[in-house]
PDB file of N, CA and C in Angstrom:
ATOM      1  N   UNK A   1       0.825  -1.180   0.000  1.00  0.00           N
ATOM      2  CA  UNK A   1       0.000   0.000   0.000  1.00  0.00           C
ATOM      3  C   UNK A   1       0.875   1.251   0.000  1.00  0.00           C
ATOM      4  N   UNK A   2       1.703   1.312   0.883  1.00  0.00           N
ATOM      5  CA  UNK A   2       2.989   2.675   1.173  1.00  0.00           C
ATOM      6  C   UNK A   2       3.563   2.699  -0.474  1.00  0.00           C
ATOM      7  N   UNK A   3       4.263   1.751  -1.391  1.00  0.00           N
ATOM      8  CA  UNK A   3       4.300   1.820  -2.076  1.00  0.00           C
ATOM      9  C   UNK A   3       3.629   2.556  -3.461  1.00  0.00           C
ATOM     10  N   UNK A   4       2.244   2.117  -3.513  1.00  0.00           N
ATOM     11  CA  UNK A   4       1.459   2.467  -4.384  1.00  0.00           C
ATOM     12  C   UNK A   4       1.449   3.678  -4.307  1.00  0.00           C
ATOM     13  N   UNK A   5       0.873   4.405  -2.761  1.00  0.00           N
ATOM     14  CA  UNK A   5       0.260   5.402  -2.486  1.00  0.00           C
ATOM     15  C   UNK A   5       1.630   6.321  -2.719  1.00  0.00           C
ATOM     16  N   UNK A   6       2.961   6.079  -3.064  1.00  0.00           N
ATOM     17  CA  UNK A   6       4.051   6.812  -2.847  1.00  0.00           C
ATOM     18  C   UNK A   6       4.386   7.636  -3.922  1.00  0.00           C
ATOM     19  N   UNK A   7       3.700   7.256  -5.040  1.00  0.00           N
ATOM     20  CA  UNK A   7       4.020   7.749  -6.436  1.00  0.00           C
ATOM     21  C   UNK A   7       3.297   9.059  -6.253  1.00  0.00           C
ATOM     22  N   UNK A   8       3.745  10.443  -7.292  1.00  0.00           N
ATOM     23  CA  UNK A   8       2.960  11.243  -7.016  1.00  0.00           C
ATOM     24  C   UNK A   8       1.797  11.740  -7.909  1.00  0.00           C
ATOM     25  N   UNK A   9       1.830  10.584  -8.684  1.00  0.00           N
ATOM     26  CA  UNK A   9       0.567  10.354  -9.451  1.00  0.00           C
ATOM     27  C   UNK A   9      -0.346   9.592  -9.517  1.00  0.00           C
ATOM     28  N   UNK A  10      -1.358   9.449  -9.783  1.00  0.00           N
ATOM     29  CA  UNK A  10      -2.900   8.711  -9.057  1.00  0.00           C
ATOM     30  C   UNK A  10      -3.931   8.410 -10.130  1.00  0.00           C
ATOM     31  N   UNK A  11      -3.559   8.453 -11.621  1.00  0.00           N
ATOM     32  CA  UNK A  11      -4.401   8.023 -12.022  1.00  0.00           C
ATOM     33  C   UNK A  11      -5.088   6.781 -11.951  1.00  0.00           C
ATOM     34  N   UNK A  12      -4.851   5.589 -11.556  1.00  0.00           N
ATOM     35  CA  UNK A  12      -5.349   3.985 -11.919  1.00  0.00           C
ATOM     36  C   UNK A  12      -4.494   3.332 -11.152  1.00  0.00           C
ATOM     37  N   UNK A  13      -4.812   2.077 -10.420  1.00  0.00           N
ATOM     38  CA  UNK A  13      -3.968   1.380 -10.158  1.00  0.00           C
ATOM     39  C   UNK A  13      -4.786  -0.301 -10.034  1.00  0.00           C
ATOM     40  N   UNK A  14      -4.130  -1.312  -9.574  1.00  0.00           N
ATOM     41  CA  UNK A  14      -4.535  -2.455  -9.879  1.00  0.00           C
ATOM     42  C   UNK A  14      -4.453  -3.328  -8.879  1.00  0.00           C
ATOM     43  N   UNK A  15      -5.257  -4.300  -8.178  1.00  0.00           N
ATOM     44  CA  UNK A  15      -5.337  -4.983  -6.897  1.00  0.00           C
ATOM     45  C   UNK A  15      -5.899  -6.449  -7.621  1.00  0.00           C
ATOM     46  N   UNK A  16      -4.608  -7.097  -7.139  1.00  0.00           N
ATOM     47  CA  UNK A  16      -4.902  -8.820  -7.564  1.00  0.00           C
ATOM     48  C   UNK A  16      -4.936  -9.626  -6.494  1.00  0.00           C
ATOM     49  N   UNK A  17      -6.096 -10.353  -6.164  1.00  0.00           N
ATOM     50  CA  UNK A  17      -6.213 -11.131  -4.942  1.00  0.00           C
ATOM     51  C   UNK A  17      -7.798 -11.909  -5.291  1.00  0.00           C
ATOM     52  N   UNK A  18      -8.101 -12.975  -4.838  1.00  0.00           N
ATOM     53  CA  UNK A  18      -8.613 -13.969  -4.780  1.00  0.00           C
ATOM     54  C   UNK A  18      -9.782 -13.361  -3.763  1.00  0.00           C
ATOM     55  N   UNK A  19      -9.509 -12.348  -2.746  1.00  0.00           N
ATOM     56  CA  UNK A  19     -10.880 -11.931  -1.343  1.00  0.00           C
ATOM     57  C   UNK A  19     -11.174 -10.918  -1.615  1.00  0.00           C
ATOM     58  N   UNK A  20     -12.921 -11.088  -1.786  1.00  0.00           N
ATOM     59  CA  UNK A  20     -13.955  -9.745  -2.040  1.00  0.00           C
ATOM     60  C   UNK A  20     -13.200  -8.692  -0.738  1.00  0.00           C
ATOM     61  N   UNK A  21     -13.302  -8.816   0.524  1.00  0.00           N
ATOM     62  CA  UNK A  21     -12.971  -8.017   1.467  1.00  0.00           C
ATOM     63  C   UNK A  21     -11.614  -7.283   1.383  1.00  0.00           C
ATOM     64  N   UNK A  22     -10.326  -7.989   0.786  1.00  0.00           N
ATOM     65  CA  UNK A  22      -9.406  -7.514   0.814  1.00  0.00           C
ATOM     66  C   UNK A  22      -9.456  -6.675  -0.310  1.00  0.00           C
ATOM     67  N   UNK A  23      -9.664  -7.245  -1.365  1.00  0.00           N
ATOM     68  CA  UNK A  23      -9.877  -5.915  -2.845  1.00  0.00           C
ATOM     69  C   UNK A  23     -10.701  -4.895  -2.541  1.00  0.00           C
ATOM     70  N   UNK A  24     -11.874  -4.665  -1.218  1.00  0.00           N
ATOM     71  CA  UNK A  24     -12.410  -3.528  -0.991  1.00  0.00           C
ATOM     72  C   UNK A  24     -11.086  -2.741  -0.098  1.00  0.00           C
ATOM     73  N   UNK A  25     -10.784  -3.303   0.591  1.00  0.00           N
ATOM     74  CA  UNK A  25     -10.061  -2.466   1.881  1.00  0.00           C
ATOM     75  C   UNK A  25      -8.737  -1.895   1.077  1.00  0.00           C
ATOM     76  N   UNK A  26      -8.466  -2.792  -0.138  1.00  0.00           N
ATOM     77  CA  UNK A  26      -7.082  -1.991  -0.327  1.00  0.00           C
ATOM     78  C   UNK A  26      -7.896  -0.840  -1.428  1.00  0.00           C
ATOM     79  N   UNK A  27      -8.513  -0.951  -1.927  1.00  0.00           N
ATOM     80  CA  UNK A  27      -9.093  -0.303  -3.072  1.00  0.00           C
ATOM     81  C   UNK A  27      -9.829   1.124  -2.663  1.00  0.00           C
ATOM     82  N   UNK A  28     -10.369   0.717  -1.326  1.00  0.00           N
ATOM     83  CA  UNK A  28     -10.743   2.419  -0.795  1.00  0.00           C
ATOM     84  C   UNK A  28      -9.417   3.335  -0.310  1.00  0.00           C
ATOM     85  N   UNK A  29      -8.529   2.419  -0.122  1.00  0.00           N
ATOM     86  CA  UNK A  29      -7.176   3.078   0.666  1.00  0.00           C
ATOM     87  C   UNK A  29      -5.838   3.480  -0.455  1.00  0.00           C
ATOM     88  N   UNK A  30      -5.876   3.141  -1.695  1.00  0.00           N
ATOM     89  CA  UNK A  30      -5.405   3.459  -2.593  1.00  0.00           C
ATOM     90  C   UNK A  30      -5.775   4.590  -3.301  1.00  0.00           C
ATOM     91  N   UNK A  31      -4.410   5.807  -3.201  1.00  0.00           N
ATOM     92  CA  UNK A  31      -4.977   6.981  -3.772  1.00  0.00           C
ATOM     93  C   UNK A  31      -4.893   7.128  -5.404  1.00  0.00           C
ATOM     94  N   UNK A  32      -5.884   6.252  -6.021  1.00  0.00           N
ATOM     95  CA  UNK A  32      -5.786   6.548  -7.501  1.00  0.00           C
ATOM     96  C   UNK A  32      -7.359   6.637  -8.135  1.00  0.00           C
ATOM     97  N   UNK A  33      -7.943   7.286  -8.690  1.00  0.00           N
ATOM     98  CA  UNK A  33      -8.613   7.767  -9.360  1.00  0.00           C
ATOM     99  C   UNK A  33      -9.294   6.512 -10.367  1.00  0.00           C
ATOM    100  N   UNK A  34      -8.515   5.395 -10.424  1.00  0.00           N
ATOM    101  CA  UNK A  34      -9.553   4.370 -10.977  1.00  0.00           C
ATOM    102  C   UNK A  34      -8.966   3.246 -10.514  1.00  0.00           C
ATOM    103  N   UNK A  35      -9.762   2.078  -9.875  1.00  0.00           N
ATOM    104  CA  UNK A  35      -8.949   1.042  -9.420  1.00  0.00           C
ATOM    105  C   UNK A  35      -9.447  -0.451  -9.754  1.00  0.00           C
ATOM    106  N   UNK A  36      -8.640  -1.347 -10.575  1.00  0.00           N
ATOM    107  CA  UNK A  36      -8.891  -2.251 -11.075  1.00  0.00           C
ATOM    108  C   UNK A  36      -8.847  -3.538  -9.979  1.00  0.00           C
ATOM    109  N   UNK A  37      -9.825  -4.762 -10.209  1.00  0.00           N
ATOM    110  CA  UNK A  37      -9.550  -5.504  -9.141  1.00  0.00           C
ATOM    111  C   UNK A  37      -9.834  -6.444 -10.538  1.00  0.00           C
ATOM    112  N   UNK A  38      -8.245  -7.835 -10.006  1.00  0.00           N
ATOM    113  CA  UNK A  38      -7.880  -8.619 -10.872  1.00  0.00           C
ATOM    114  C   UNK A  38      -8.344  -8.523 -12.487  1.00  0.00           C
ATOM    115  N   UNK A  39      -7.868  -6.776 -13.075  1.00  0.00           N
ATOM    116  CA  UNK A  39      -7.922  -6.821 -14.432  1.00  0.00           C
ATOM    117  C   UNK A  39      -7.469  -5.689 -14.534  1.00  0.00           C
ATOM    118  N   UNK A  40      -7.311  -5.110 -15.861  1.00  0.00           N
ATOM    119  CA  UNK A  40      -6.923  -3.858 -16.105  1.00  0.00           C
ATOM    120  C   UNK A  40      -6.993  -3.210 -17.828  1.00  0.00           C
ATOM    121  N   UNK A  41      -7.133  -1.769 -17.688  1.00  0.00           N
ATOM    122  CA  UNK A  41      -7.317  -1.597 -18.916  1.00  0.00           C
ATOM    123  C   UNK A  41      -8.595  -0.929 -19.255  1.00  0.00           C
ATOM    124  N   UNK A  42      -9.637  -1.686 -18.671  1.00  0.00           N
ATOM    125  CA  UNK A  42     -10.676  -1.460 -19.752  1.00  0.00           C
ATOM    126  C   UNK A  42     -11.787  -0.825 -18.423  1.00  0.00           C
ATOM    127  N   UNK A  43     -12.727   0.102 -18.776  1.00  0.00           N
ATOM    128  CA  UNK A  43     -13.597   0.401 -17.733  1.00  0.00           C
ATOM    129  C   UNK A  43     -14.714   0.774 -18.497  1.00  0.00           C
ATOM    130  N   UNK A  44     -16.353   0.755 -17.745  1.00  0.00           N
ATOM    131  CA  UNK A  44     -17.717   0.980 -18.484  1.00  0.00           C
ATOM    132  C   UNK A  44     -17.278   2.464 -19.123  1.00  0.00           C
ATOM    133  N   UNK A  45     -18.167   2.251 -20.225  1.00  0.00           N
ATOM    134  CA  UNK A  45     -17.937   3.435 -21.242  1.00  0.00           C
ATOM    135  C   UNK A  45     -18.818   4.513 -20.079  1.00  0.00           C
ATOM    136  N   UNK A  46     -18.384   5.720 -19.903  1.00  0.00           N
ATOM    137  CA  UNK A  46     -19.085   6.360 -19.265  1.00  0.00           C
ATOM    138  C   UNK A  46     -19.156   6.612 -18.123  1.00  0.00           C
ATOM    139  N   UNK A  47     -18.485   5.673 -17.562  1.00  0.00           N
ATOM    140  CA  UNK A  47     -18.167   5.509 -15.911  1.00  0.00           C
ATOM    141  C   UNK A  47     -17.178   6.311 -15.570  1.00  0.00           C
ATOM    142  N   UNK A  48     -17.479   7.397 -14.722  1.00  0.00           N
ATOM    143  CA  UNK A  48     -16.960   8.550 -13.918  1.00  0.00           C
ATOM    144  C   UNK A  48     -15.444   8.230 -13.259  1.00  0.00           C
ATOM    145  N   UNK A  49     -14.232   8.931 -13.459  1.00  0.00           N
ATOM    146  CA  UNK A  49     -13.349   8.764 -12.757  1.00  0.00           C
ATOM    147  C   UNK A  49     -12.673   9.881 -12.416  1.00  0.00           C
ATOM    148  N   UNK A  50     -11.821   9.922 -11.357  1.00  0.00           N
ATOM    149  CA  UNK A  50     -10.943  11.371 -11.692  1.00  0.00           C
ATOM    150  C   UNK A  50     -10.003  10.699 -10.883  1.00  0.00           C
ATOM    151  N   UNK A  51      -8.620  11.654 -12.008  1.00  0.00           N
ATOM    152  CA  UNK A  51      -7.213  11.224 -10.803  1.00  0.00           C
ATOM    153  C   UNK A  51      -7.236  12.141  -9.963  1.00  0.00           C
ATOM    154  N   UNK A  52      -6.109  10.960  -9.192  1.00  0.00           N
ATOM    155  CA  UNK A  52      -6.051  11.758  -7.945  1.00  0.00           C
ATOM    156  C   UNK A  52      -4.303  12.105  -7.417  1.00  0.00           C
ATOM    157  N   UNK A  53      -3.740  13.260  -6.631  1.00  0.00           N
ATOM    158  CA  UNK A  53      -2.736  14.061  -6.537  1.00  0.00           C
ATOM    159  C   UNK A  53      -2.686  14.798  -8.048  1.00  0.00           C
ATOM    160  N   UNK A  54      -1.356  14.483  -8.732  1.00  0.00           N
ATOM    161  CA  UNK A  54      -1.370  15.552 -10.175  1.00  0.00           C
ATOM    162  C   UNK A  54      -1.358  14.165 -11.144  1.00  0.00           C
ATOM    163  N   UNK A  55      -2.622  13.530 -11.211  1.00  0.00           N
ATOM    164  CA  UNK A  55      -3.221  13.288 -12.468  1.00  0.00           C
ATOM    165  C   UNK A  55      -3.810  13.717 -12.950  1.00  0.00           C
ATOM    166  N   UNK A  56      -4.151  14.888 -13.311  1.00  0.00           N
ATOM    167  CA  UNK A  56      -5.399  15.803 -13.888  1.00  0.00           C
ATOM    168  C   UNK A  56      -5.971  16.665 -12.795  1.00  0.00           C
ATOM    169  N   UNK A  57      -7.455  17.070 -13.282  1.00  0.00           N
ATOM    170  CA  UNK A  57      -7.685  17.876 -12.237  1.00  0.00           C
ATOM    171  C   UNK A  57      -9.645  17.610 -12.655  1.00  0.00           C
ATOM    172  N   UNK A  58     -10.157  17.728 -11.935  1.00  0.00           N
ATOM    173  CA  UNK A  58     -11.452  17.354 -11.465  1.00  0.00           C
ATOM    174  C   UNK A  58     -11.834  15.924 -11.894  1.00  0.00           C
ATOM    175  N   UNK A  59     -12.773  15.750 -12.853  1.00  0.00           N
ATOM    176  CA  UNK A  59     -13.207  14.410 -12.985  1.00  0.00           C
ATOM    177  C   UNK A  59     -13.828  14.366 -14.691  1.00  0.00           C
ATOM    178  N   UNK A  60     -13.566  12.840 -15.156  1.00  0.00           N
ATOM    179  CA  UNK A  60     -14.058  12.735 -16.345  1.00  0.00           C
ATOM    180  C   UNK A  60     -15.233  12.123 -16.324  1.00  0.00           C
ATOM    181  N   UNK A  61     -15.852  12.060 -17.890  1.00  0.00           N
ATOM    182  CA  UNK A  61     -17.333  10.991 -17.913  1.00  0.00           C
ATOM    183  C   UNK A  61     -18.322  11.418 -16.822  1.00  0.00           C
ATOM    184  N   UNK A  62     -19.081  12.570 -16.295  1.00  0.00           N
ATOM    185  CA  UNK A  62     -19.907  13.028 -14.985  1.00  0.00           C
ATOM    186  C   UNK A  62     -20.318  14.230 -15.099  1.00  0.00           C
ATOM    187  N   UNK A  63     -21.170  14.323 -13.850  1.00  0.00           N
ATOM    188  CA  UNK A  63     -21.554  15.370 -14.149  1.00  0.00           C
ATOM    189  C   UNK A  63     -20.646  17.030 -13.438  1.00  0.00           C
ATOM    190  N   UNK A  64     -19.608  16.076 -12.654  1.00  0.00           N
ATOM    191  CA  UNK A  64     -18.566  17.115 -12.143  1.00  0.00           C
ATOM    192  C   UNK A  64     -17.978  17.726 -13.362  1.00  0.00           C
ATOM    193  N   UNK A  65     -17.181  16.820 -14.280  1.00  0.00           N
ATOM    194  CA  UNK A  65     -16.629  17.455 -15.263  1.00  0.00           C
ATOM    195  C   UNK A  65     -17.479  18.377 -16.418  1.00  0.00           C
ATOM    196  N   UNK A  66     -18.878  18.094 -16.698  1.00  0.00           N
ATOM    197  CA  UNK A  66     -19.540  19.462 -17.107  1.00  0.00           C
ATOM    198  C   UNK A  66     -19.566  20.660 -16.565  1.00  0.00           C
ATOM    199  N   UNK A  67     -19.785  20.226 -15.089  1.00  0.00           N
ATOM    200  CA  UNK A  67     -19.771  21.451 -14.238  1.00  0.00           C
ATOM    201  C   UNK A  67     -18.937  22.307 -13.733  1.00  0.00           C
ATOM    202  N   UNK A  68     -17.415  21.525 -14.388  1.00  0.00           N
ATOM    203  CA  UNK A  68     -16.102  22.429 -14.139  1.00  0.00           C
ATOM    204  C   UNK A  68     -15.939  23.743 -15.558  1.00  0.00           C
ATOM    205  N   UNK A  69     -17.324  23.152 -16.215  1.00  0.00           N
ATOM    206  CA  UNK A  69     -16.684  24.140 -17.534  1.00  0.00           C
ATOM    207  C   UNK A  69     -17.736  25.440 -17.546  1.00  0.00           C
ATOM    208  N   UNK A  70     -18.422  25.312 -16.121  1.00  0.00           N
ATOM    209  CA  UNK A  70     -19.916  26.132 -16.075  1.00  0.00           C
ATOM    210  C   UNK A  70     -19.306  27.071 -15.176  1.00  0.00           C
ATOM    211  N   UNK A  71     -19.953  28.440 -15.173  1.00  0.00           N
ATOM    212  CA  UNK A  71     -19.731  29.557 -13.761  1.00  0.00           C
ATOM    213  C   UNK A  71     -21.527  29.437 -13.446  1.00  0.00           C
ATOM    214  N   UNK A  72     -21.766  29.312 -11.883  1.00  0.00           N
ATOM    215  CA  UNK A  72     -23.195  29.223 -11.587  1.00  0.00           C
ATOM    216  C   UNK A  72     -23.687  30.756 -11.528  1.00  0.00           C
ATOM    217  N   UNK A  73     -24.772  31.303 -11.151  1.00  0.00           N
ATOM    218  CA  UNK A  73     -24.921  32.490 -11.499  1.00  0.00           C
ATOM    219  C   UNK A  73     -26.178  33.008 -11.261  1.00  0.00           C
ATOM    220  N   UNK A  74     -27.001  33.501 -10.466  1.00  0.00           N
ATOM    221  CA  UNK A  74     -28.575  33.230  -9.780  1.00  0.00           C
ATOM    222  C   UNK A  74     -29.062  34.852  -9.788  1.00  0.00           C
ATOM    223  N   UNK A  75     -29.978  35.184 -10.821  1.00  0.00           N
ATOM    224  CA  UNK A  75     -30.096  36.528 -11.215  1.00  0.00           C
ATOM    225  C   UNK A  75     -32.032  36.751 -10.725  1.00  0.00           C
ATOM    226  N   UNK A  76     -31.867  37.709  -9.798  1.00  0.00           N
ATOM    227  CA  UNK A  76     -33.007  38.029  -9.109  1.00  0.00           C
ATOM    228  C   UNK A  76     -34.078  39.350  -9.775  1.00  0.00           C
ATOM    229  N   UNK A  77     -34.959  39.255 -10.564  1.00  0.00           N
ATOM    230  CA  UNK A  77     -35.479  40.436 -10.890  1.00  0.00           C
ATOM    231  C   UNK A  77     -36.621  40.517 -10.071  1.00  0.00           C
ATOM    232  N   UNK A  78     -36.890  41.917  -9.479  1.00  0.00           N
ATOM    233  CA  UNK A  78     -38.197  42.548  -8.974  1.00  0.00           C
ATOM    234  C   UNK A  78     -38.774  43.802 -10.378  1.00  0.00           C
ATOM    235  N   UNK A  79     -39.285  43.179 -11.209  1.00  0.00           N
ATOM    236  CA  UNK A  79     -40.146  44.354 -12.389  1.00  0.00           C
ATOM    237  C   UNK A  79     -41.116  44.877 -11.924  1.00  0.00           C
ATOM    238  N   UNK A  80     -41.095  45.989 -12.443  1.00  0.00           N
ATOM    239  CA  UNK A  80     -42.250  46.895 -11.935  1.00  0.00           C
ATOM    240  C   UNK A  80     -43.630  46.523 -13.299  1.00  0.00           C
ATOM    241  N   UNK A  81     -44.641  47.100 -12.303  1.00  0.00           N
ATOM    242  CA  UNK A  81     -45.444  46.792 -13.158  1.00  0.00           C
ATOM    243  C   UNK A  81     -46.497  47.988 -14.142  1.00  0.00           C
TER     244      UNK A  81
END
């Protein structure tokens, strides 16, 4: 885990083991932005990821990454009549 987490980049990383429990525990504790359990490579078309430290910066495939390209903006009129 010290290993993995040591790099200072975070896009993807990969957990091979035989136990549902252990591929969760290392897989929440691994700082990478997409995490493969016994495979690699390939992920649902569409399925949300973002790296993490300086792999990029917010998130792909979601609705975060639309919303990084938006300014919000809440415009109040009182018209007379």
């Amino acid at each position: 885990m010290a290993r993995g987490n040591h790099a200072f980049l975070g896009l993807t990383a990969n957990v091979a083991t035989s136990e549902l429990g252990r591929a969760l525990r290392l897989a929440r504790r691994l700082q990478a932005g997409y995490v493969w359990v016994n495979g690699r490579g390939q992920r649902p078309f569409g399925a949300p990821f973002g790296g993490h430290k300086q792999s990029g910066l917010g998130e792909e495939n979601s609705l975060g990454e639309l919303l990084s390209y938006t300014q919000t903006k809440n415009l109040s009129l009182g018209l007379a009549k």
